[in-house]
C-alpha atoms as a PDB file:
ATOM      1  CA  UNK A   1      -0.872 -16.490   4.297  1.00  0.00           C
ATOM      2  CA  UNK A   2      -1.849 -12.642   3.570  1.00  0.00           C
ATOM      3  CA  UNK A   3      -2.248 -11.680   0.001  1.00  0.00           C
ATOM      4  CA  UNK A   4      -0.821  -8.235  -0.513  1.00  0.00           C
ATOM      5  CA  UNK A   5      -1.656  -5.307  -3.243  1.00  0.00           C
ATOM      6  CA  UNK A   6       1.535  -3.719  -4.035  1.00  0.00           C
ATOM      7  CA  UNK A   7       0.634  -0.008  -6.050  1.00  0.00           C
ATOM      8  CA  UNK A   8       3.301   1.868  -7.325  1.00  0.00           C
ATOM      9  CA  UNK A   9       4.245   3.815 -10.249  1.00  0.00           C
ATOM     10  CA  UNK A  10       7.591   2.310 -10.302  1.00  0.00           C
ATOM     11  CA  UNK A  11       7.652  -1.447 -11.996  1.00  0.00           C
ATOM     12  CA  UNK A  12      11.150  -1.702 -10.309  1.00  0.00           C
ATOM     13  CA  UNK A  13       9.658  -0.560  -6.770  1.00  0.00           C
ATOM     14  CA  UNK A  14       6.710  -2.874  -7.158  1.00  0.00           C
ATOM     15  CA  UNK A  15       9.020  -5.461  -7.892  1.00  0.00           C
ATOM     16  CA  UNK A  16      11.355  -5.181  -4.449  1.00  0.00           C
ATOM     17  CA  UNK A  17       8.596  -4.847  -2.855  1.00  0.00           C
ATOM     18  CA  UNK A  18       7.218  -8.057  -3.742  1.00  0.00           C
ATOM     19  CA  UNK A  19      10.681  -9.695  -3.519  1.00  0.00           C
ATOM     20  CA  UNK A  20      10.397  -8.588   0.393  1.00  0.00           C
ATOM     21  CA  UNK A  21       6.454  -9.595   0.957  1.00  0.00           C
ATOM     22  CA  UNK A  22       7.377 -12.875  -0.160  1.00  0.00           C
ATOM     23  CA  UNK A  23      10.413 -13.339   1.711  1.00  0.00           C
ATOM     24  CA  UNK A  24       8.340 -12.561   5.373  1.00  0.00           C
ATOM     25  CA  UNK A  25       5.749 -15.135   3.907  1.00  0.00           C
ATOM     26  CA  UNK A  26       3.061 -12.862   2.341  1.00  0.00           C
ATOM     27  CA  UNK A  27       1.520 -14.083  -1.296  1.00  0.00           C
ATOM     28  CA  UNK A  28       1.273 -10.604  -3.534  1.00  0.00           C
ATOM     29  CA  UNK A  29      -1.899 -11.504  -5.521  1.00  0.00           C
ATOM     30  CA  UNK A  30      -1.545  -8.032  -7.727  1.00  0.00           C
ATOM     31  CA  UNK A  31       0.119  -4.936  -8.614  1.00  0.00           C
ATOM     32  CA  UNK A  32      -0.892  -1.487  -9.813  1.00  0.00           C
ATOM     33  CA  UNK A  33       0.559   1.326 -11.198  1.00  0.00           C
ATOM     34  CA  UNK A  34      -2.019   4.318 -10.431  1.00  0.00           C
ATOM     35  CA  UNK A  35      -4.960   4.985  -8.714  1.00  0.00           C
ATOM     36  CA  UNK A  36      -7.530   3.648 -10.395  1.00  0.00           C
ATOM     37  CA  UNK A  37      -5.991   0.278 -11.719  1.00  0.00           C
ATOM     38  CA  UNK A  38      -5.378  -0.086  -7.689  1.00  0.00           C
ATOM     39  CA  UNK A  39      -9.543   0.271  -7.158  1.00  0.00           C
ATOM     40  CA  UNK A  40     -10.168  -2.480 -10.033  1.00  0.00           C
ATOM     41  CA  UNK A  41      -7.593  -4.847  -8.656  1.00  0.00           C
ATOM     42  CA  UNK A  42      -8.841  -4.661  -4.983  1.00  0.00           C
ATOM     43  CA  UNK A  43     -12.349  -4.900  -6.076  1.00  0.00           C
ATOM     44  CA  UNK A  44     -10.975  -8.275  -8.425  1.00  0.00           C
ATOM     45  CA  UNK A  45      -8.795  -9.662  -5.564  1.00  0.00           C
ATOM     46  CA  UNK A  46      -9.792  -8.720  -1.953  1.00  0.00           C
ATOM     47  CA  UNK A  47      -6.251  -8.656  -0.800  1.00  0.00           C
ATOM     48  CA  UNK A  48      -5.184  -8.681   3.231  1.00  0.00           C
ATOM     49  CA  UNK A  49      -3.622  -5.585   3.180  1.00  0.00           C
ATOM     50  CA  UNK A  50      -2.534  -2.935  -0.072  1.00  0.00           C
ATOM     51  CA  UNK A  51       0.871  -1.164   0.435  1.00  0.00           C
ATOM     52  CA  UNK A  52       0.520   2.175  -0.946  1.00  0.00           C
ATOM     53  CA  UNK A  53       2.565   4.724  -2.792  1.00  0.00           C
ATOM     54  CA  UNK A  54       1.170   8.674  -2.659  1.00  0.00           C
ATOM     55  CA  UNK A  55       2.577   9.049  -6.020  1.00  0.00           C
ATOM     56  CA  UNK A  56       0.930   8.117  -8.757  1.00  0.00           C
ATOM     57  CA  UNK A  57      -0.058   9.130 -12.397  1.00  0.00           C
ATOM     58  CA  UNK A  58      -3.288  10.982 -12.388  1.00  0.00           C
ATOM     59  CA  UNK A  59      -4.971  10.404  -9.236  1.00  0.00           C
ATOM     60  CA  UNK A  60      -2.926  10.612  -6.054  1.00  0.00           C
ATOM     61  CA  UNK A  61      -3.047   7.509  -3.476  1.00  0.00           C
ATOM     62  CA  UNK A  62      -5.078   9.428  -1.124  1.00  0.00           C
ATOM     63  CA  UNK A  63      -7.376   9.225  -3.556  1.00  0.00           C
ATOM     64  CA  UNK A  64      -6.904   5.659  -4.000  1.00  0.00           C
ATOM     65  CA  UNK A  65      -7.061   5.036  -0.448  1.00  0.00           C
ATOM     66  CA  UNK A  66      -9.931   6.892   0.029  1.00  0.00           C
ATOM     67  CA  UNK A  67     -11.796   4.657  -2.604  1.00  0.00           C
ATOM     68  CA  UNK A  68     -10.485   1.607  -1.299  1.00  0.00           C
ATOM     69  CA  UNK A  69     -12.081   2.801   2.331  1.00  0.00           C
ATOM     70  CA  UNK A  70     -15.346   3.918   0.351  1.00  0.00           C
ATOM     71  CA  UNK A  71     -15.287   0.315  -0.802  1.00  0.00           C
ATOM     72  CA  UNK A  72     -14.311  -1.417   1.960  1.00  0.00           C
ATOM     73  CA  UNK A  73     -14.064   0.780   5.448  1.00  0.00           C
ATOM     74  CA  UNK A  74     -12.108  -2.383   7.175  1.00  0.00           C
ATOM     75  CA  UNK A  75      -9.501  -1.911   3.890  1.00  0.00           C
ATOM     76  CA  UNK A  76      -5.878  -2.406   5.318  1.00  0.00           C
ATOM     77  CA  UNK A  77      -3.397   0.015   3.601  1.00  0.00           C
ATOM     78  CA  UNK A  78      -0.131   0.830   4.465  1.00  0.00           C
ATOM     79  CA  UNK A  79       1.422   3.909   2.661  1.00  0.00           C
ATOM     80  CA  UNK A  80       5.101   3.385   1.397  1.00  0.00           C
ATOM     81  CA  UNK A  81       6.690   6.334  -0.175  1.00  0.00           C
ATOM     82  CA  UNK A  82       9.469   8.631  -0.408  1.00  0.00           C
ATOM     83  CA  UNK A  83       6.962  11.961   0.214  1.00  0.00           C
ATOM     84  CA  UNK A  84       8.358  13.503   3.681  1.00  0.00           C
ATOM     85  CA  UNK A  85       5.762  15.419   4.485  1.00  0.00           C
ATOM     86  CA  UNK A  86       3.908  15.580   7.760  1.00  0.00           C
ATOM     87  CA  UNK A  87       0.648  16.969   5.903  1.00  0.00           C
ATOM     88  CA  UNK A  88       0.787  14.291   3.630  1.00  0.00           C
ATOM     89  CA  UNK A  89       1.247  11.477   6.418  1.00  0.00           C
ATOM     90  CA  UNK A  90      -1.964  13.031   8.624  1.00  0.00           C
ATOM     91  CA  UNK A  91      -4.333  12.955   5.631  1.00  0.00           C
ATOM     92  CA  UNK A  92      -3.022   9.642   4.912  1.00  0.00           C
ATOM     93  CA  UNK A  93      -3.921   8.817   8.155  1.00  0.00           C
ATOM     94  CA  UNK A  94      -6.866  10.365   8.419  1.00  0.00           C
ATOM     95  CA  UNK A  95      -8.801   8.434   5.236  1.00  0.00           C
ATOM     96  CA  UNK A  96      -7.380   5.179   7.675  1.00  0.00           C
ATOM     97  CA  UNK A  97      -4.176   4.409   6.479  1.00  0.00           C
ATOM     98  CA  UNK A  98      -2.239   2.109   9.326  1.00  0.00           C
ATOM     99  CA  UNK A  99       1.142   3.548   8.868  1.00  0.00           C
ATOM    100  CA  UNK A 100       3.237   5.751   6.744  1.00  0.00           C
ATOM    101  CA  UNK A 101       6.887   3.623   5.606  1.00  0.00           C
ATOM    102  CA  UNK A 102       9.272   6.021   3.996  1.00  0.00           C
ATOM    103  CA  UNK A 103      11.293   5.126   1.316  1.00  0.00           C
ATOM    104  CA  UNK A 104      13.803   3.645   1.410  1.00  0.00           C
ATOM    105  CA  UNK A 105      13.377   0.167   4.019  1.00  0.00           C
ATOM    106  CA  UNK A 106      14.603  -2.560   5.103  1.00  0.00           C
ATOM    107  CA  UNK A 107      12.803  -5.908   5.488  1.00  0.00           C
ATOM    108  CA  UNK A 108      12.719  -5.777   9.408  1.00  0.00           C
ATOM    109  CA  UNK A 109      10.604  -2.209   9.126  1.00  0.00           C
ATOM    110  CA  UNK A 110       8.240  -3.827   6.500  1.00  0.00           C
ATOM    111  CA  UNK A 111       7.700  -6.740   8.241  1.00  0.00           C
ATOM    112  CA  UNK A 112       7.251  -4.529  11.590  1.00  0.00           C
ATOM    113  CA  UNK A 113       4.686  -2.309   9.961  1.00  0.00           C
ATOM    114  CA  UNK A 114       2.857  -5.195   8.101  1.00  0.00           C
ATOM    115  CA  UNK A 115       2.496  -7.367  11.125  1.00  0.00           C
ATOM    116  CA  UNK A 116       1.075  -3.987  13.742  1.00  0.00           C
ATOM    117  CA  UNK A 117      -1.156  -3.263  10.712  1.00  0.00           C
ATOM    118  CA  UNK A 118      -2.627  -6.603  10.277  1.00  0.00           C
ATOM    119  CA  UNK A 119      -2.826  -7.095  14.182  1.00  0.00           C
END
């Protein structure tokens, strides 16, 4: 079974977000709510994948992301969040995120991006 890192400012987003993980049979082994509590908790947990919002108090999650990478360059993260900007998704992209999932989705389009990310 995957374990997932959910980050998000949003206790209520993290929260329907793990709702959905578990319901498509992923096990959410931690949550953050900014940048830097999302380093410390993948460091602590080594999770599958980390979905990511852009976000966040004080550091953005491009910089989380691109610490995650730093840590771990085979890091799975999947950006989820309600930014609609093209910039945004190509620099996401570019520090090796696998997908961009706006805000707001259904379970079929999680599950769809989860499974292509993890191959």
């Amino acid at each position: 079974m995957p374990k997932a890192l959910i980050v998000d400012d949003s206790p209520l987003m993290r929260a329907m977000i793990r709702s959905m993980l578990e319901e498509i049979g992923h096990e959410v082994v931690g949550e953050a709510g900014d940048a830097q509590e999302a380093l410390n908790q993948y460091r602590a947990l080594h999770p599958d994948f980390v979905t990511m919002d852009l976000i966040l108090p004080g550091d953005s999650g491009l910089v989380a992301i691109k610490n995650i990478r730093q840590d771990n360059p085979q890091a799975c993260v999947l950006v989820v969040t309600a930014t609609g900007q093209d910039q945004i998704d190509k620099q996401a992209m570019g520090l090796g995120a696998k997908c961009v999932l706006r805000k707001p989705f259904e379970l079929q389009e999680l599950k769809t991006a989860v499974n292509n990310a993890l191959g």
